[in-house]
C-alpha atoms as a PDB file:
ATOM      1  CA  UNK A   1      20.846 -30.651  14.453  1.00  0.00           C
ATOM      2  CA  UNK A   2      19.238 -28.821  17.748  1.00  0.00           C
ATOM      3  CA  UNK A   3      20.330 -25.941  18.936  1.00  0.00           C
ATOM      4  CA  UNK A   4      21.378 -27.792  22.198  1.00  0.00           C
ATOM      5  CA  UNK A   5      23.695 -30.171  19.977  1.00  0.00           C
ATOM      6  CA  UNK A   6      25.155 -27.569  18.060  1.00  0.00           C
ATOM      7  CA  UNK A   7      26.389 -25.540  21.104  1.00  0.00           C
ATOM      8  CA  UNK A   8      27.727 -29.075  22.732  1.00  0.00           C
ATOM      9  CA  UNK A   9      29.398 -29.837  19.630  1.00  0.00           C
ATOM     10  CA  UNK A  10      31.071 -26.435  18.783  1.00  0.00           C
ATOM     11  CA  UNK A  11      32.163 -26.158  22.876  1.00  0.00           C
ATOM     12  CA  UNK A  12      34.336 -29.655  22.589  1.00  0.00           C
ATOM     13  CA  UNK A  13      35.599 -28.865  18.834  1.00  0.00           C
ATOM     14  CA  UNK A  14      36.626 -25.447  19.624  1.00  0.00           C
ATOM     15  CA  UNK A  15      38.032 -26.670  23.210  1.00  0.00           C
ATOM     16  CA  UNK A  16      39.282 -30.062  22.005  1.00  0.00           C
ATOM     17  CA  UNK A  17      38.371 -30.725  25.754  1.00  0.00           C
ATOM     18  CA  UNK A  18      35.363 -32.350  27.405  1.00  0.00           C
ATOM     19  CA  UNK A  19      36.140 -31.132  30.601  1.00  0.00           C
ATOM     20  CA  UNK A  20      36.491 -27.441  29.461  1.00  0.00           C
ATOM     21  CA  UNK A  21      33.343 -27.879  27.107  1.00  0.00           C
ATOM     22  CA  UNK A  22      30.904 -28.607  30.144  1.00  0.00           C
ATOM     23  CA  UNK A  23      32.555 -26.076  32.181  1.00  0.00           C
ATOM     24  CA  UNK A  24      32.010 -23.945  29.287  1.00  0.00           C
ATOM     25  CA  UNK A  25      28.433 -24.422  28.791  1.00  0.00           C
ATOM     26  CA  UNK A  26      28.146 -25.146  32.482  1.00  0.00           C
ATOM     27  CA  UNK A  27      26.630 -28.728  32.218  1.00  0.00           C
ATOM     28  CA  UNK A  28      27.663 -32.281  33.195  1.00  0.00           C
ATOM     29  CA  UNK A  29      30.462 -33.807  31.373  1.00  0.00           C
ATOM     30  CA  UNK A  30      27.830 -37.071  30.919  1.00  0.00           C
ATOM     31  CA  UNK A  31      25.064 -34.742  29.666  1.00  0.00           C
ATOM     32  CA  UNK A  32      27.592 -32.819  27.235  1.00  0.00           C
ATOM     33  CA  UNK A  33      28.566 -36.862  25.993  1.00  0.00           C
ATOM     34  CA  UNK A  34      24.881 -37.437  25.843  1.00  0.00           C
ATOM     35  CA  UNK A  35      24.021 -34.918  23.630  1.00  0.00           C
ATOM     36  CA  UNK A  36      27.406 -35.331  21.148  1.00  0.00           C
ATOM     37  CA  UNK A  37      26.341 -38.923  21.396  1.00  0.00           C
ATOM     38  CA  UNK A  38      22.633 -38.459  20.173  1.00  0.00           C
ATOM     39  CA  UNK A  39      23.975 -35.863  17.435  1.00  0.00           C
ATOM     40  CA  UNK A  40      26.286 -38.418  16.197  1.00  0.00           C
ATOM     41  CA  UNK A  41      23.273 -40.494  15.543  1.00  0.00           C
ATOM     42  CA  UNK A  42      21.094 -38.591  14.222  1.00  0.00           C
ATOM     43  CA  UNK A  43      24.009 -37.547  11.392  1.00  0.00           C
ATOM     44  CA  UNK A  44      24.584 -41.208  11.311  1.00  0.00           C
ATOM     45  CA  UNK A  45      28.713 -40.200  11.373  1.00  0.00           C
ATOM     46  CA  UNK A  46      31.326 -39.725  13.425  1.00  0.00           C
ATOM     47  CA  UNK A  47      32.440 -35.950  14.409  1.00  0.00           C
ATOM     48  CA  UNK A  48      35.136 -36.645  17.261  1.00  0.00           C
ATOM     49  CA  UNK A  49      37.781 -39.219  17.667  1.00  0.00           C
ATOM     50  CA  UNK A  50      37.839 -39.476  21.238  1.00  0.00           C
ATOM     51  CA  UNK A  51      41.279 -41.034  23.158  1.00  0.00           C
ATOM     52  CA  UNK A  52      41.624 -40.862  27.014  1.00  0.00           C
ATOM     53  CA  UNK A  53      44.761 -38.480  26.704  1.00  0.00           C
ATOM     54  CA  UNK A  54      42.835 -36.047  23.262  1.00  0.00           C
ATOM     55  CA  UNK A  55      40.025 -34.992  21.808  1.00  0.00           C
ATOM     56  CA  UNK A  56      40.278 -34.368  17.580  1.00  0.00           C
ATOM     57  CA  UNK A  57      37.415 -33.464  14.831  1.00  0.00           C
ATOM     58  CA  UNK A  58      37.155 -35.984  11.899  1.00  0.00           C
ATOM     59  CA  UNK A  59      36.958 -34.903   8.780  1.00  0.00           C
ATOM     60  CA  UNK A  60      32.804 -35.103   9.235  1.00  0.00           C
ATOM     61  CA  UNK A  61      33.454 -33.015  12.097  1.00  0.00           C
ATOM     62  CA  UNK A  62      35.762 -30.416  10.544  1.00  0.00           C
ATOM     63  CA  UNK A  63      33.037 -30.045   7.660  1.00  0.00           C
ATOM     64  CA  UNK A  64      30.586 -29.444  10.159  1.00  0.00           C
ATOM     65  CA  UNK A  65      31.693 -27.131  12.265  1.00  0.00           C
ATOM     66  CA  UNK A  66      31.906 -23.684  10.464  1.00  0.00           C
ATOM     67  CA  UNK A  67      27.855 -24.336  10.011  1.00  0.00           C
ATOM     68  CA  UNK A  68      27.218 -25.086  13.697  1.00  0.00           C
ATOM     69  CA  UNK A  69      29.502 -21.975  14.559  1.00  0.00           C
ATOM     70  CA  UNK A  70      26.390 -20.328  11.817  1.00  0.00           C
ATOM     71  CA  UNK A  71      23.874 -21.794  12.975  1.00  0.00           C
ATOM     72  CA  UNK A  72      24.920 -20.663  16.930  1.00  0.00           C
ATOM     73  CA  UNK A  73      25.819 -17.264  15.446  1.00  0.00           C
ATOM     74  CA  UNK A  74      22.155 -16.525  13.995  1.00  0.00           C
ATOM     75  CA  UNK A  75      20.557 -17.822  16.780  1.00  0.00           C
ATOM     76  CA  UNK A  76      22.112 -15.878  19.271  1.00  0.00           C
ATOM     77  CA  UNK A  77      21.363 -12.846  16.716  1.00  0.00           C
ATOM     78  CA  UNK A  78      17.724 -13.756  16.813  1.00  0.00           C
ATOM     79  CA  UNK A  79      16.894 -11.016  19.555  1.00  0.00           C
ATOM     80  CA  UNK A  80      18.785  -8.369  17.825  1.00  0.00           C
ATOM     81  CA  UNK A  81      17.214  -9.452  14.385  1.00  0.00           C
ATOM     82  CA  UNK A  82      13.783  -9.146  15.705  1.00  0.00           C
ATOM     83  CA  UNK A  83      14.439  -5.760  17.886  1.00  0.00           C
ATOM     84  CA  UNK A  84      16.105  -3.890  14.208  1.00  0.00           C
ATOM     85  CA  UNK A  85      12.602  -5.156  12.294  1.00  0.00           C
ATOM     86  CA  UNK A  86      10.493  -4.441  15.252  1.00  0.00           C
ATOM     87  CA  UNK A  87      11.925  -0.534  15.032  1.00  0.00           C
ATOM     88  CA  UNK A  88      12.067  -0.192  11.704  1.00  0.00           C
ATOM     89  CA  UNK A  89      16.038  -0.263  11.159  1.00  0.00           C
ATOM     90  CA  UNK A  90      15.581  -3.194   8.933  1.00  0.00           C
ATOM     91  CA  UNK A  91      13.079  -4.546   6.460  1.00  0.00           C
ATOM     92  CA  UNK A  92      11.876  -3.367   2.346  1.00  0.00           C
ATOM     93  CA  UNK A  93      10.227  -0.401   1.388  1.00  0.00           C
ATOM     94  CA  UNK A  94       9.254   0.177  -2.204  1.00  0.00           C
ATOM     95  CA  UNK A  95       8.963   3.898  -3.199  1.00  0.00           C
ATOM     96  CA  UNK A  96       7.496   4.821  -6.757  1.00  0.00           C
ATOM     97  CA  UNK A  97       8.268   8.113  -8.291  1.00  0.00           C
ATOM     98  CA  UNK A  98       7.904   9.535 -11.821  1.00  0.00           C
ATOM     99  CA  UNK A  99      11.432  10.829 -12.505  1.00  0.00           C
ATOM    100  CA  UNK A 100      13.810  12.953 -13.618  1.00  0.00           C
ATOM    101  CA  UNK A 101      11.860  15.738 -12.067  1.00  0.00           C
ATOM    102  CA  UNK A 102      11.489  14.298  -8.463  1.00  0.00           C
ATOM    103  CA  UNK A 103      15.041  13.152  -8.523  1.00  0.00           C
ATOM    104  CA  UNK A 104      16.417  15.520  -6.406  1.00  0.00           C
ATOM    105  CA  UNK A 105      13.777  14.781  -3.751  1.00  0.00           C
ATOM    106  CA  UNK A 106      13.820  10.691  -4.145  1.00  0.00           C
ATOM    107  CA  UNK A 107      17.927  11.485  -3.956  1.00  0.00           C
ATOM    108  CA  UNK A 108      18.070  13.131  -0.756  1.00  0.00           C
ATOM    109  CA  UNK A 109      15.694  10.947   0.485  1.00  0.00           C
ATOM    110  CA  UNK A 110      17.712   7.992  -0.576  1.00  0.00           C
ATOM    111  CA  UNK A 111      21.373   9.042   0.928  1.00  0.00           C
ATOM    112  CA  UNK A 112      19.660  10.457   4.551  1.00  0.00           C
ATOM    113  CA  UNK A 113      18.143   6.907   5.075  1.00  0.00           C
ATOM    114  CA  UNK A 114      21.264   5.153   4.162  1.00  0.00           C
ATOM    115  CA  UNK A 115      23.015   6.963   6.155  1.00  0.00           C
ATOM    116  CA  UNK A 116      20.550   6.694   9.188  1.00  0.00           C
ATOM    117  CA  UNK A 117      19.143   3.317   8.485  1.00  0.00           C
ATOM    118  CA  UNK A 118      22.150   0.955   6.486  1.00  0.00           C
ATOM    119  CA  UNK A 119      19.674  -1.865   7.466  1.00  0.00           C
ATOM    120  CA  UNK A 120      16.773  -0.904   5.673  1.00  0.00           C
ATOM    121  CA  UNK A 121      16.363  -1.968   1.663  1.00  0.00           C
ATOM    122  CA  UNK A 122      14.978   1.458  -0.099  1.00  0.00           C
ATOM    123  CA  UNK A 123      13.734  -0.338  -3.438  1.00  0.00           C
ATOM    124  CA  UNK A 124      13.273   2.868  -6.094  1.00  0.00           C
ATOM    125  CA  UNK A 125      10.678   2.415  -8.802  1.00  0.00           C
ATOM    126  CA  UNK A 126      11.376   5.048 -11.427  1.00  0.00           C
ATOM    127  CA  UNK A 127       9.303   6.248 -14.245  1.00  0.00           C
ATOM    128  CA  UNK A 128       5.482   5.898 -12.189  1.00  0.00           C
ATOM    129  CA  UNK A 129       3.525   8.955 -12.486  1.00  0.00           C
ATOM    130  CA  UNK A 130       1.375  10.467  -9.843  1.00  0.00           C
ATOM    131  CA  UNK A 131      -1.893   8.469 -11.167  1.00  0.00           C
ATOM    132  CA  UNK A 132      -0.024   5.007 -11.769  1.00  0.00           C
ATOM    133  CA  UNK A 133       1.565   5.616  -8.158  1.00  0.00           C
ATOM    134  CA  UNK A 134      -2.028   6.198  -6.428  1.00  0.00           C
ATOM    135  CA  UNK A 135      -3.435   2.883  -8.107  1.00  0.00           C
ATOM    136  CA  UNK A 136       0.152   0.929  -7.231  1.00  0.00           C
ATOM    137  CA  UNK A 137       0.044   2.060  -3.693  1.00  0.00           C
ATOM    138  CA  UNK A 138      -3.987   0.907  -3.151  1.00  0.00           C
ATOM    139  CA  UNK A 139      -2.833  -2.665  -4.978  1.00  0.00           C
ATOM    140  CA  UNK A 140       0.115  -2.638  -2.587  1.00  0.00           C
ATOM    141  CA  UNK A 141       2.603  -2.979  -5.284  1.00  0.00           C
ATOM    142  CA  UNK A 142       4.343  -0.054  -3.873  1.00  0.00           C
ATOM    143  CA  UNK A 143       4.229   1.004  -0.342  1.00  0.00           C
ATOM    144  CA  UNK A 144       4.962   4.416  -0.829  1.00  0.00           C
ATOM    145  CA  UNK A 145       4.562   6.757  -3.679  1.00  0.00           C
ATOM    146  CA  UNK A 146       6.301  10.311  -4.332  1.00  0.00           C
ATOM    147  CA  UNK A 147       3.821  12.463  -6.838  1.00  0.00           C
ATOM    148  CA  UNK A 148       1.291  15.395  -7.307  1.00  0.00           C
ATOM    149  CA  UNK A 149      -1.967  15.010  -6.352  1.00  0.00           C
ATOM    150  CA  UNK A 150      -5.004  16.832  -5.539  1.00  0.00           C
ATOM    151  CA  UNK A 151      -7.452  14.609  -4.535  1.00  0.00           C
ATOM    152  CA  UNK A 152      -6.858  10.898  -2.792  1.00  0.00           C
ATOM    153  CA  UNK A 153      -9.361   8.425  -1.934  1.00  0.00           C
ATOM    154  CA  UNK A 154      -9.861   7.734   2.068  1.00  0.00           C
ATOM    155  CA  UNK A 155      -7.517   4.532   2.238  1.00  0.00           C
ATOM    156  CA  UNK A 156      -4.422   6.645   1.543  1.00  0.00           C
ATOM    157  CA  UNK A 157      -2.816   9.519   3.616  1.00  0.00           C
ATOM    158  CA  UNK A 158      -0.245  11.567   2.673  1.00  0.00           C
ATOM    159  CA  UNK A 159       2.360  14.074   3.693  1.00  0.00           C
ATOM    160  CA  UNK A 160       3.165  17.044   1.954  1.00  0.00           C
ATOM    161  CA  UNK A 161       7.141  17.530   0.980  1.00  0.00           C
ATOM    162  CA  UNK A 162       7.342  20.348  -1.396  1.00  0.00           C
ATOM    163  CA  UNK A 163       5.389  23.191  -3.250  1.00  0.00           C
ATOM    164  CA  UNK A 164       6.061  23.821  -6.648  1.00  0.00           C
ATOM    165  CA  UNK A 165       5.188  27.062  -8.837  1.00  0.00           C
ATOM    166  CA  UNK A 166       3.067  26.088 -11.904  1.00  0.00           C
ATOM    167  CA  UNK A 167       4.586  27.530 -15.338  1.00  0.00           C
ATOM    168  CA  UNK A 168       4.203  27.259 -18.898  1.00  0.00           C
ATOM    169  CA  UNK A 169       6.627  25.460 -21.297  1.00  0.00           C
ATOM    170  CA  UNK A 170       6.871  27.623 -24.593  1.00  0.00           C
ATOM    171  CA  UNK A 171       8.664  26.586 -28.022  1.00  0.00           C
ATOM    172  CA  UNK A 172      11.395  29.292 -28.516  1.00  0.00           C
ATOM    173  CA  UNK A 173      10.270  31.783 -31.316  1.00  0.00           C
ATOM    174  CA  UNK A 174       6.688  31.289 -29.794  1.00  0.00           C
ATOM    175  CA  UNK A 175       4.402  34.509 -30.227  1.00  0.00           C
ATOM    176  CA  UNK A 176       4.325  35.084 -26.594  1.00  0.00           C
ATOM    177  CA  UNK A 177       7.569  33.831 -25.845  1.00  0.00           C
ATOM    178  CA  UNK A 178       9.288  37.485 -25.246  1.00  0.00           C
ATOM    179  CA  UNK A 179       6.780  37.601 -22.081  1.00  0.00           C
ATOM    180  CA  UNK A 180       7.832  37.466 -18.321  1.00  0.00           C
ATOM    181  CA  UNK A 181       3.976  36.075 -17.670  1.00  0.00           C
ATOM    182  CA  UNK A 182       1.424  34.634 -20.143  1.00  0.00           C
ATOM    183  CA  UNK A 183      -1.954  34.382 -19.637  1.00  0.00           C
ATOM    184  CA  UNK A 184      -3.867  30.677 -20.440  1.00  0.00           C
ATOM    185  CA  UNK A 185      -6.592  32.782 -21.752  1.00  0.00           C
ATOM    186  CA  UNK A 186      -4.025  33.770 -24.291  1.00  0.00           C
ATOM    187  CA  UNK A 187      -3.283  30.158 -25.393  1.00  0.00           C
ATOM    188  CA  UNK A 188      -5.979  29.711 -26.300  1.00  0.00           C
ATOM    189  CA  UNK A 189      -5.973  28.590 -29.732  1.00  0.00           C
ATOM    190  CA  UNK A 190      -2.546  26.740 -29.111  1.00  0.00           C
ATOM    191  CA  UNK A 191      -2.097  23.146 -29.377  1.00  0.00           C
ATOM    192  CA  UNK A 192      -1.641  21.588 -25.836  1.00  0.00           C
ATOM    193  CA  UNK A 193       1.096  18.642 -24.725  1.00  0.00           C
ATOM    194  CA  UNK A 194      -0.338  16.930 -21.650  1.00  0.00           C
ATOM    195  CA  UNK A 195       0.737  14.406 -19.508  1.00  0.00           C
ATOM    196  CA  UNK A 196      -1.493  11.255 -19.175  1.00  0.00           C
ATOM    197  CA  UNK A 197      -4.333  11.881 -16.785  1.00  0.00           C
ATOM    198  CA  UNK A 198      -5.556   9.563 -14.286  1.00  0.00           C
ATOM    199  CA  UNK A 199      -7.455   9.805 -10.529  1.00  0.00           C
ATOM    200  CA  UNK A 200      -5.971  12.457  -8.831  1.00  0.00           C
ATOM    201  CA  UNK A 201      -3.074  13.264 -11.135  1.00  0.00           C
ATOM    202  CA  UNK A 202      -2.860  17.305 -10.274  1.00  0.00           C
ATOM    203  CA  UNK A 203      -1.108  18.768 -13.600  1.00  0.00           C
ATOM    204  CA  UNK A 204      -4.043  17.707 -15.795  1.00  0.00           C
ATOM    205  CA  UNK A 205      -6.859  18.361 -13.622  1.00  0.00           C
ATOM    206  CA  UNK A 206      -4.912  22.203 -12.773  1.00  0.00           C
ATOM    207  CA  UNK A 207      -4.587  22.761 -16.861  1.00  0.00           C
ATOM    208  CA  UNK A 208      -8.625  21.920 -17.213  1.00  0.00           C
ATOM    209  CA  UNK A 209      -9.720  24.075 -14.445  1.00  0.00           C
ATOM    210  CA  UNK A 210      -7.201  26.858 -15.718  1.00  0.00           C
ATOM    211  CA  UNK A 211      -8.864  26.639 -19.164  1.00  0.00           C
ATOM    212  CA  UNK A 212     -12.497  26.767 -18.168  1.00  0.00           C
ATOM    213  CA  UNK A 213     -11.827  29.883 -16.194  1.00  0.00           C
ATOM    214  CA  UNK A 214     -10.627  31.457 -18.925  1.00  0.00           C
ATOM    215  CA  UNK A 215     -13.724  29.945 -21.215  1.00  0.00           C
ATOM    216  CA  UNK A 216     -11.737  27.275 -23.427  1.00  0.00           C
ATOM    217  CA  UNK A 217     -11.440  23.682 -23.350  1.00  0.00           C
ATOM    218  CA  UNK A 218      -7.867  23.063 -24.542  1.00  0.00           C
ATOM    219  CA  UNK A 219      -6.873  21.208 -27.955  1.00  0.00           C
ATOM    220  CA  UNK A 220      -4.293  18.310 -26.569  1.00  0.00           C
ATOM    221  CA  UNK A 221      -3.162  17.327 -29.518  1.00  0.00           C
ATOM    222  CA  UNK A 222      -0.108  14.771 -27.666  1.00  0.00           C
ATOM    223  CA  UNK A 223       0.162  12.695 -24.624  1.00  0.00           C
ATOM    224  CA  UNK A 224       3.773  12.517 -23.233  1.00  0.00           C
ATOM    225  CA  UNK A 225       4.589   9.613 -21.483  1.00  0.00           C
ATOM    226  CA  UNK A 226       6.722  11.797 -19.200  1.00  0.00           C
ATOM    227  CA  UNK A 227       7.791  15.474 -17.874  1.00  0.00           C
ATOM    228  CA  UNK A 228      11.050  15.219 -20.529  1.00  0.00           C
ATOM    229  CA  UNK A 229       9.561  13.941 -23.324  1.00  0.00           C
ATOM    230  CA  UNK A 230       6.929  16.645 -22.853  1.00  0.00           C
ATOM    231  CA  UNK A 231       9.781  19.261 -22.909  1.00  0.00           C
ATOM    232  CA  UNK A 232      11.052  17.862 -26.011  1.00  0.00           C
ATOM    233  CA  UNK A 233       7.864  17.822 -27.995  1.00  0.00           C
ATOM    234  CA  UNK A 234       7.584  21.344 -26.935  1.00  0.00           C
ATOM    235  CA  UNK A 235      10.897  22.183 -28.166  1.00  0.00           C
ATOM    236  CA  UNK A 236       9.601  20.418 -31.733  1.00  0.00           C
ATOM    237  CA  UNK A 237       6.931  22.582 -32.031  1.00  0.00           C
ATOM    238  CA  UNK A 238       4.374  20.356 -31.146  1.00  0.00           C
ATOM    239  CA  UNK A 239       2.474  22.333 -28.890  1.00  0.00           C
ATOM    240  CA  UNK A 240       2.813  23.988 -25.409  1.00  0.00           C
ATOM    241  CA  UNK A 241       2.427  22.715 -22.014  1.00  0.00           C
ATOM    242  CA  UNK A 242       1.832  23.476 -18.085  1.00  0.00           C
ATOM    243  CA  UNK A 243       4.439  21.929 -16.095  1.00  0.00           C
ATOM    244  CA  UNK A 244       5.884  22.611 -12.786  1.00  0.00           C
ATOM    245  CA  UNK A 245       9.195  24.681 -11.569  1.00  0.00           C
ATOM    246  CA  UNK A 246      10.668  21.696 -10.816  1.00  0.00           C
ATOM    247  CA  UNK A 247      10.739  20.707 -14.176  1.00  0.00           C
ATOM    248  CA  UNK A 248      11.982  24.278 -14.918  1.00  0.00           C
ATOM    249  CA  UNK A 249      15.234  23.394 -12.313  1.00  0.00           C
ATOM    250  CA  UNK A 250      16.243  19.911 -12.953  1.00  0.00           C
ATOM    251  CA  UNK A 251      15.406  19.070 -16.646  1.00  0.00           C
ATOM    252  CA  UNK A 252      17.552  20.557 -19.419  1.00  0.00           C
ATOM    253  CA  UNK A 253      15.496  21.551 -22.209  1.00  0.00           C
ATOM    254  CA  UNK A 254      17.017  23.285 -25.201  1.00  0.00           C
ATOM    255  CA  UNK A 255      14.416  24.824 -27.583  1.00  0.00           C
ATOM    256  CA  UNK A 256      11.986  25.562 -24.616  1.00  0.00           C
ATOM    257  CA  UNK A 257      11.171  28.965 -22.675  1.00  0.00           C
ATOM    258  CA  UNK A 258       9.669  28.718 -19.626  1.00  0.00           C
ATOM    259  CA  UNK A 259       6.796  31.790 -18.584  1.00  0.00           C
ATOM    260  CA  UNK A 260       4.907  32.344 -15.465  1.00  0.00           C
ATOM    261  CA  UNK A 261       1.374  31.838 -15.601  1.00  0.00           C
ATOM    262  CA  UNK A 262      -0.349  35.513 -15.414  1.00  0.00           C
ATOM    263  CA  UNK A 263      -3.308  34.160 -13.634  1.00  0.00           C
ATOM    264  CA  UNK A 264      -1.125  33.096 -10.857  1.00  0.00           C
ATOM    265  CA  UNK A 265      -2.273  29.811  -9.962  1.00  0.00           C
ATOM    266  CA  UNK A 266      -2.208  28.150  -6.244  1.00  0.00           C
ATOM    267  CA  UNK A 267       1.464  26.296  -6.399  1.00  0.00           C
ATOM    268  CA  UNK A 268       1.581  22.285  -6.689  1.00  0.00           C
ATOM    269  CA  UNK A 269       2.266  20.245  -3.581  1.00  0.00           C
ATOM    270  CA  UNK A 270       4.391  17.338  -3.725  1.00  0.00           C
ATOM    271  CA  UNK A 271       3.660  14.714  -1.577  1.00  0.00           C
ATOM    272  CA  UNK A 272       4.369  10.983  -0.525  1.00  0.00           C
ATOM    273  CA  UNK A 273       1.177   8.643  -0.198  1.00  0.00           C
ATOM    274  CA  UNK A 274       0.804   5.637   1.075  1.00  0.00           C
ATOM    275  CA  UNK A 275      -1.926   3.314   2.778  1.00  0.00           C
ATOM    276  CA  UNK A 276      -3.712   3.754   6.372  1.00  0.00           C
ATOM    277  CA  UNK A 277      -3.712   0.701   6.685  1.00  0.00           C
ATOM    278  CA  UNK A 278      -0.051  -0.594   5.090  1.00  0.00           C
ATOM    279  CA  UNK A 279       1.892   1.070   7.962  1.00  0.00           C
ATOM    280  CA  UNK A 280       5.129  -1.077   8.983  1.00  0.00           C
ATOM    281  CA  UNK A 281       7.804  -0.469  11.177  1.00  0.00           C
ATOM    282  CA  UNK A 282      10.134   0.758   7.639  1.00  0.00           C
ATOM    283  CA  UNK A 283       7.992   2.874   6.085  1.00  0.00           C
ATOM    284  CA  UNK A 284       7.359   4.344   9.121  1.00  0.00           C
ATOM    285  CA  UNK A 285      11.279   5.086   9.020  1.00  0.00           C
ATOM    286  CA  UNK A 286      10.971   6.200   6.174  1.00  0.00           C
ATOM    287  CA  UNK A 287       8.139   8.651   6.671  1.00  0.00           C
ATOM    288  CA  UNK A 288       9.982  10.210   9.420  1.00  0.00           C
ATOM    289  CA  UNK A 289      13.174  10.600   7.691  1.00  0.00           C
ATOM    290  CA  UNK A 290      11.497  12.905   4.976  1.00  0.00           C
ATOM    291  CA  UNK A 291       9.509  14.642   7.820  1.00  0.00           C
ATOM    292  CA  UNK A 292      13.430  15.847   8.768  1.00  0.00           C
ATOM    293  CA  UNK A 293      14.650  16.688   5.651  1.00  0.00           C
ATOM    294  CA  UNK A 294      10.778  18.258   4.209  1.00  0.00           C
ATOM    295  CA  UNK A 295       9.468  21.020   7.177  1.00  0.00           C
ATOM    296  CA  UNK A 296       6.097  21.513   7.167  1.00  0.00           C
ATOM    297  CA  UNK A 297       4.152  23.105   5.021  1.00  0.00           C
ATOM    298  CA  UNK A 298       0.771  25.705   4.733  1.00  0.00           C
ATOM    299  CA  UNK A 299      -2.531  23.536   6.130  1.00  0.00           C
ATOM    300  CA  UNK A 300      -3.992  24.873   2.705  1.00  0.00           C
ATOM    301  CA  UNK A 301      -1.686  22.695   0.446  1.00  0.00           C
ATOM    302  CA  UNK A 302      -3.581  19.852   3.293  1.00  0.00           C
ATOM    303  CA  UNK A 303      -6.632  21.153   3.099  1.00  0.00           C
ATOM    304  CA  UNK A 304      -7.475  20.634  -0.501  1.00  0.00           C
ATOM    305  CA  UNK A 305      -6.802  16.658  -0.525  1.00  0.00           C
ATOM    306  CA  UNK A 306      -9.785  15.034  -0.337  1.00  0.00           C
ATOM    307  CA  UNK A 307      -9.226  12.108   2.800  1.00  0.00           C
END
């Protein structure tokens, strides 16, 4: 069925009417017959019982009809369709983040685009930390990616969010746990819970170059698979571990003190990646919908990705 047809066809079933279905669609009475006609065919069935006193749908016709009125309504939506894609009000865009820590951010985030943009589908991908994000986001498995990183390769770009203060995670009854600051130099013979490391995760790289300033490599003696489980093997006694004040704010972790770090280390930015060269009308939404809620922050936090 043509688009022609279906607007001839809805016209007289709707108007039960030739006459007011070519005034309607401003045609000929013989070219609105024509076209019926040549529908009719091509269904191989009959969709009007025509009299010279009425005009009524058969049941081919009744069937028919709420799918032309469909098929008219998304075409004439086409435009509009197009336009909300064109500006970003519509389409998918897949954000990765490593959870629970970020969830705060990623939540805010979330409710500000659906309320600006109920077109757009924000797919969240929980549980992908800042290294597994980087290598998603160059694969183009996620278009955008919500983690800590201090170096990125030159396909990727990125947009700084948040700063967070670097602390240490302490079992309670540690030795230095009565402390308002510890030094790393101080830890020194401590077993160390680490998160896994990976191209440009920050929070491992910041723990190594904390340690060889203070002359040590660090004993890692377990790999968390995330920032909670890391809390909890702390809280077991396992060892102790560098983490971030987020971490501090939105995780609760019994059994574990948190300290700052005496050395005083620069703080950790926070920042959504994504490619050059992947930009889309959505994500470009999106981008500018955490640009509101996230200000600006210090060109150093910029100034020490590598683009």
């Amino acid at each position: 069925m043509e688009i022609q047809q279906a607007r001839a066809f809805v016209a007289v079933a709707e108007e039960l009417h030739f006459g007011r279905a070519a005034e309607r669609l401003r045609v000929s009475q013989s070219t609105l017959s024509r076209s019926l006609a040549q529908l009719e065919r091509g269904l191989q069935s009959q969709l009007l019982e025509r009299t010279t006193r009425s005009v009524a749908l058969t049941a081919a016709g009744e069937a028919l009809l709420p799918h032309a009125q469909e098929m008219l309504t998304m075409a004439d939506r086409s435009a509009d369709i197009v336009a909300a894609a064109t500006q970003g009000r519509t389409g998918r865009v897949r954000l990765g983040f490593a959870s629970p820590s970020t969830n705060h951010v990623v939540g805010s985030l979330a409710r500000e685009i659906r309320r600006r943009l109920p077109g757009l589908r924000l797919e969240l991908i929980s549980s992908v930390l800042s290294h597994a994000g980087l290598k998603q986001v160059c694969d183009g498995e996620l278009d955008i990616a919500l983690g800590r990183w201090d170096a990125l390769p030159a396909q990727v770009t990125s947009r700084v969010i948040a700063q967070e203060k670097l602390v240490l995670a302490l079992p309670e009854g540690h030795r230095l746990s009565r402390r308002a600051a510890v030094s790393v130099k101080e830890l020194e013979r401590d077993s160390w819970v680490v998160l896994p490391s990976g191209p440009g995760a920050a929070l491992p790289q910041r723990l190594h170059m904390l340690a060889a300033q203070a002359g040590f490599v660090p004993k890692i003696t377990q790999i968390a698979p995330d920032s909670a489980t890391s809390m909890v093997l702390v809280a077991s006694g396992y060892g102790v571990a560098m983490t971030q004040s987020s971490v501090q704010d939105h995780i609760y972790a019994p059994g574990v003190v948190f300290r700052e770090i005496a050395e005083s280390p620069p703080p950790l930015p926070v920042r959504l990646i994504w490619l050059r060269d992947g930009w889309s009308p959505a994500l470009s939404e999106v981008v500018s919908v955490a640009k509101n809620l996230h200000p600006p922050v210090a060109h150093g936090a910029e100034a020490r990705v590598q683009r």
